[in-house]
PDB file of N, CA and C in Angstrom:
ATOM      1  N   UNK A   1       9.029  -6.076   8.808  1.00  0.00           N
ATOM      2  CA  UNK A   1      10.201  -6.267   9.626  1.00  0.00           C
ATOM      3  C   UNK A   1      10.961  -4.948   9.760  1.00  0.00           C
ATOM      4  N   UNK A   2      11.054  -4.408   8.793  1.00  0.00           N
ATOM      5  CA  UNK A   2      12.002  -3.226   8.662  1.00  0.00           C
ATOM      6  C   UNK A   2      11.197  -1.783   9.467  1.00  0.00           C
ATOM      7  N   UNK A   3       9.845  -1.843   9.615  1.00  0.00           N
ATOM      8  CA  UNK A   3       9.300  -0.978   9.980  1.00  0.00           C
ATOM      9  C   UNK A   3       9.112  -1.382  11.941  1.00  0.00           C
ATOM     10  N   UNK A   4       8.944  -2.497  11.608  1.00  0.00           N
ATOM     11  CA  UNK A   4       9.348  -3.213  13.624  1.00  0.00           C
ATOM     12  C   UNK A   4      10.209  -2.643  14.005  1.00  0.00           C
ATOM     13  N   UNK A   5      11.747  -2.840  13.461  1.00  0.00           N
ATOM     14  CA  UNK A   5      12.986  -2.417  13.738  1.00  0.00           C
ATOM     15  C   UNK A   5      12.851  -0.625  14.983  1.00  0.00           C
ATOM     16  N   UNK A   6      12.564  -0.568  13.561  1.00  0.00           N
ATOM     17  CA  UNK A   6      12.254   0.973  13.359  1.00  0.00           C
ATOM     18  C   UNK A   6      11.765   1.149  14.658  1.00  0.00           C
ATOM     19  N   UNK A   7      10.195   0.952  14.521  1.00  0.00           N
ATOM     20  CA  UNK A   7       9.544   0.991  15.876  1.00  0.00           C
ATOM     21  C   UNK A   7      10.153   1.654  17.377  1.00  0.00           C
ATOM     22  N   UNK A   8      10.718  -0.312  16.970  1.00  0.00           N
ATOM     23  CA  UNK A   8      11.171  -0.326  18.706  1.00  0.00           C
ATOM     24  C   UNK A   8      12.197   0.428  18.753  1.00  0.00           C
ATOM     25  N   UNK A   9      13.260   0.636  18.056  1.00  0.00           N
ATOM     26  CA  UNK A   9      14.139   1.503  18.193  1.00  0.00           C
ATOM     27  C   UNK A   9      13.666   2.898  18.568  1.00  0.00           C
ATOM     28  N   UNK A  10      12.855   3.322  17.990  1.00  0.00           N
ATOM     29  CA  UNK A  10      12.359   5.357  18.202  1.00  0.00           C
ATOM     30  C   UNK A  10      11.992   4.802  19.710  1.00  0.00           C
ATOM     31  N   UNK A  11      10.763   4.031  19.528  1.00  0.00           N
ATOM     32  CA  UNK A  11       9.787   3.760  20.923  1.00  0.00           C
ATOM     33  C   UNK A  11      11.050   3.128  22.435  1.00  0.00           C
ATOM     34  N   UNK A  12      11.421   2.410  22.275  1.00  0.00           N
ATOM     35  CA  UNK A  12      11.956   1.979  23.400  1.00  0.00           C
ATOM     36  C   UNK A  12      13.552   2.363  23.458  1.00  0.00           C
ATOM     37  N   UNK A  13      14.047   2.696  22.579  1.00  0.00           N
ATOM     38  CA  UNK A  13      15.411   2.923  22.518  1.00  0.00           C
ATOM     39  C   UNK A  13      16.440   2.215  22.421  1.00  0.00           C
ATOM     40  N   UNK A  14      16.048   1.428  22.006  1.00  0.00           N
ATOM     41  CA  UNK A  14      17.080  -0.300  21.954  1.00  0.00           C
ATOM     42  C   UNK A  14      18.428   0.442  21.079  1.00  0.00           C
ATOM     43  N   UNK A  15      19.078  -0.456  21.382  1.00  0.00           N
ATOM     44  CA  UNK A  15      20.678  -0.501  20.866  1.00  0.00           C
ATOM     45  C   UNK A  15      20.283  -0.796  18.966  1.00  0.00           C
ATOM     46  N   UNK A  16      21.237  -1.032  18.673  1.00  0.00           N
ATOM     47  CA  UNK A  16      21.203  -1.930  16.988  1.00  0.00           C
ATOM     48  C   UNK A  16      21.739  -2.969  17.371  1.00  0.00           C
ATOM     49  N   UNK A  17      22.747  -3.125  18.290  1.00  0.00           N
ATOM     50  CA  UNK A  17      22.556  -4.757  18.709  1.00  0.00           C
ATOM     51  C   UNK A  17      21.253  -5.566  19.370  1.00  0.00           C
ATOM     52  N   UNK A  18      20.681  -4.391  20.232  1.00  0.00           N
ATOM     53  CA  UNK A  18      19.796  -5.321  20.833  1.00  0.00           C
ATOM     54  C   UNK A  18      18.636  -5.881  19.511  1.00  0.00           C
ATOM     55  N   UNK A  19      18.490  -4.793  18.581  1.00  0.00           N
ATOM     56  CA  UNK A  19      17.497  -5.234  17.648  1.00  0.00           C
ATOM     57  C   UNK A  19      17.837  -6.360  17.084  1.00  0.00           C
ATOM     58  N   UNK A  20      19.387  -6.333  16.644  1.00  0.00           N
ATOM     59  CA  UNK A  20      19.615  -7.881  15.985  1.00  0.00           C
ATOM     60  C   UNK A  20      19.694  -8.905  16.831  1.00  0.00           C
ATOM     61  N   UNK A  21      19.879  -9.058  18.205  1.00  0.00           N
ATOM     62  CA  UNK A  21      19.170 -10.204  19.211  1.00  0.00           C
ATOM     63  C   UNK A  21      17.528 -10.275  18.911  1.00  0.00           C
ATOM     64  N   UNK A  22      17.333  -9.922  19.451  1.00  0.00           N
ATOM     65  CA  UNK A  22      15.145  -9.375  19.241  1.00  0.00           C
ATOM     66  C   UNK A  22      15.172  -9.837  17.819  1.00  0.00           C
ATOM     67  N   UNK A  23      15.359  -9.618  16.703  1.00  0.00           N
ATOM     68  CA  UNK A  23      15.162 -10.502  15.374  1.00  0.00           C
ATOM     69  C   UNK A  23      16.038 -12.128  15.280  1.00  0.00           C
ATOM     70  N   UNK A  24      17.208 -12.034  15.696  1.00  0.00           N
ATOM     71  CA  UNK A  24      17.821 -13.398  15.471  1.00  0.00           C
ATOM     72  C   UNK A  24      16.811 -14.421  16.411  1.00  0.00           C
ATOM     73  N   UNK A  25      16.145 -13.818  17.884  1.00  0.00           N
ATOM     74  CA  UNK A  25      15.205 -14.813  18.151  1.00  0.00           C
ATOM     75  C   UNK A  25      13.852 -15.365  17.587  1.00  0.00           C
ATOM     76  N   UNK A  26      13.702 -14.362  16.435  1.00  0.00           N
ATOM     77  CA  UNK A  26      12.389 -14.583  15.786  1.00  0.00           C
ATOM     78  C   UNK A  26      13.097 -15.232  14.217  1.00  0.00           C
ATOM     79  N   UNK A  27      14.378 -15.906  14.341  1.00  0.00           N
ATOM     80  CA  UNK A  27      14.312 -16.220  13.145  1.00  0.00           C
ATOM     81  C   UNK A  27      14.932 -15.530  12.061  1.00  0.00           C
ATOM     82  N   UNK A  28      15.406 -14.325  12.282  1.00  0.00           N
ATOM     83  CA  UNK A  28      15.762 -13.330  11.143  1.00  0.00           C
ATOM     84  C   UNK A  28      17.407 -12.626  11.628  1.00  0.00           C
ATOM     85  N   UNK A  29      17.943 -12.845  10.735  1.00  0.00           N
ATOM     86  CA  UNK A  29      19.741 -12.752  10.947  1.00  0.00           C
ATOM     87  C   UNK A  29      19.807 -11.130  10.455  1.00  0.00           C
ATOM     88  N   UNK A  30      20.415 -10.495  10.891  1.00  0.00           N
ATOM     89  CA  UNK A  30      20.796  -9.059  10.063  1.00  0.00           C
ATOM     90  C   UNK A  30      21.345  -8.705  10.592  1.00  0.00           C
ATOM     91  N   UNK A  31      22.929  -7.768  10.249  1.00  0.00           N
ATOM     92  CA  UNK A  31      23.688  -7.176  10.982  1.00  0.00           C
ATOM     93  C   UNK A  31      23.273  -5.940  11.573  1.00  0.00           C
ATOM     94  N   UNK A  32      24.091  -5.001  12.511  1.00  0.00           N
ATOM     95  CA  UNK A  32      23.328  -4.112  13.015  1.00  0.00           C
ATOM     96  C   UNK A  32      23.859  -3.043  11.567  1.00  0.00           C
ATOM     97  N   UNK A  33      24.652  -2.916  11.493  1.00  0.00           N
ATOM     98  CA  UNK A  33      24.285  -2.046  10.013  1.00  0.00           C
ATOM     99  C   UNK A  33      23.398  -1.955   9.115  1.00  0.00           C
ATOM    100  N   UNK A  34      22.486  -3.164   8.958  1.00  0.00           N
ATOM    101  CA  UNK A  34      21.455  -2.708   8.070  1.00  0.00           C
ATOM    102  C   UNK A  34      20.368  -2.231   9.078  1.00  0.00           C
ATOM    103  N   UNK A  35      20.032  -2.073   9.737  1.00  0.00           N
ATOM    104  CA  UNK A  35      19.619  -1.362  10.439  1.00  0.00           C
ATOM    105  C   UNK A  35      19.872   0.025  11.165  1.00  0.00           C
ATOM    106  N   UNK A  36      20.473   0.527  11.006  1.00  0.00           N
ATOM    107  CA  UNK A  36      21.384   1.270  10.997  1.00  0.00           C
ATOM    108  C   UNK A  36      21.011   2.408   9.583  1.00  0.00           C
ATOM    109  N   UNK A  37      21.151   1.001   8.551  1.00  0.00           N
ATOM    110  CA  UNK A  37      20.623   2.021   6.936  1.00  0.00           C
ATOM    111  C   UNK A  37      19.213   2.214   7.123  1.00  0.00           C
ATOM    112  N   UNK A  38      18.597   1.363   7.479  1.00  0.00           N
ATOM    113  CA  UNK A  38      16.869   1.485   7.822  1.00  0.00           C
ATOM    114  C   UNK A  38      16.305   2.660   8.469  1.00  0.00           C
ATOM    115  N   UNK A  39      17.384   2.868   9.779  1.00  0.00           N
ATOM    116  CA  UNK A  39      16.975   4.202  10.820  1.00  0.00           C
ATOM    117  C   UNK A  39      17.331   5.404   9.619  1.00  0.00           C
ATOM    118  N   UNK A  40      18.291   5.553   9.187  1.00  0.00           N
ATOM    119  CA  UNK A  40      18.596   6.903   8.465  1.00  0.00           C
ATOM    120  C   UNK A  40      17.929   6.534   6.853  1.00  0.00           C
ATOM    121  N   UNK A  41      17.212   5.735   6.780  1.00  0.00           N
ATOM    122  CA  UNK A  41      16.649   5.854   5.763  1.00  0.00           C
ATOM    123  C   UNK A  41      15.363   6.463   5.677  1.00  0.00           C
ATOM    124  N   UNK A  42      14.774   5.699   6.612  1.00  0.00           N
ATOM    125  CA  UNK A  42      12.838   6.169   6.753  1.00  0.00           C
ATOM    126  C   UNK A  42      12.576   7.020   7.798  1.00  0.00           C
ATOM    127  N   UNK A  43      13.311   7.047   9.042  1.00  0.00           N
ATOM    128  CA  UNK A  43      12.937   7.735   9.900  1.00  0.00           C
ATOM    129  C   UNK A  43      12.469   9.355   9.618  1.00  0.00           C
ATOM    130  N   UNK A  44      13.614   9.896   8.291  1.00  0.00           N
ATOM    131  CA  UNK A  44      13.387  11.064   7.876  1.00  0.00           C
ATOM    132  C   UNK A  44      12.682  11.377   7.101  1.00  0.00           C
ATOM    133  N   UNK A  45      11.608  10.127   6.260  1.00  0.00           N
ATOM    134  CA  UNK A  45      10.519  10.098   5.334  1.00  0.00           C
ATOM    135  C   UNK A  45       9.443  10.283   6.536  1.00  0.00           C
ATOM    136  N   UNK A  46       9.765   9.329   7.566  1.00  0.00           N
ATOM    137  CA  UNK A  46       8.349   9.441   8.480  1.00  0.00           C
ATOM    138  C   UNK A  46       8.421  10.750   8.934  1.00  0.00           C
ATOM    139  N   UNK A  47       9.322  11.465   9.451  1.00  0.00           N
ATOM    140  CA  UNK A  47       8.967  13.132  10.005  1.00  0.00           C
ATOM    141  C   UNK A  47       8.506  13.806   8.881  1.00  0.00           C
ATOM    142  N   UNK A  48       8.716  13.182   7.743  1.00  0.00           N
ATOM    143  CA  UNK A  48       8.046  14.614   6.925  1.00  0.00           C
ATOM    144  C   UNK A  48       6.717  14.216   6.690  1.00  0.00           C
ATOM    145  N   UNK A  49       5.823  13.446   7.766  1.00  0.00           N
ATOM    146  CA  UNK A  49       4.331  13.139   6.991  1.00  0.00           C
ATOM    147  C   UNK A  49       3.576  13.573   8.115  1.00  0.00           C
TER     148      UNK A  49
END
């Protein structure tokens, strides 16, 4: 889930709201802040590989 987020966010450019629509329809509640911690968390692990 956390790596989906991710995804679509780099790839398509979605909002952090739109991601938490796009998950609340699949079932999964999260504010846009944790997502938010997700982008500045891994995004900068994934550039360094």
């Amino acid at each position: 889930m956390i790596l989906l987020c991710i995804r679509w966010y780099v790839t398509y450019k979605l909002s952090y709201h739109d991601l938490v629509e796009m998950m609340d329809e699949r079932g999964i509640s999260l504010a846009h802040t944790t997502i938010l911690r997700w982008v500045q968390q891994y995004i900068p692990k994934f550039e360094n590989q």
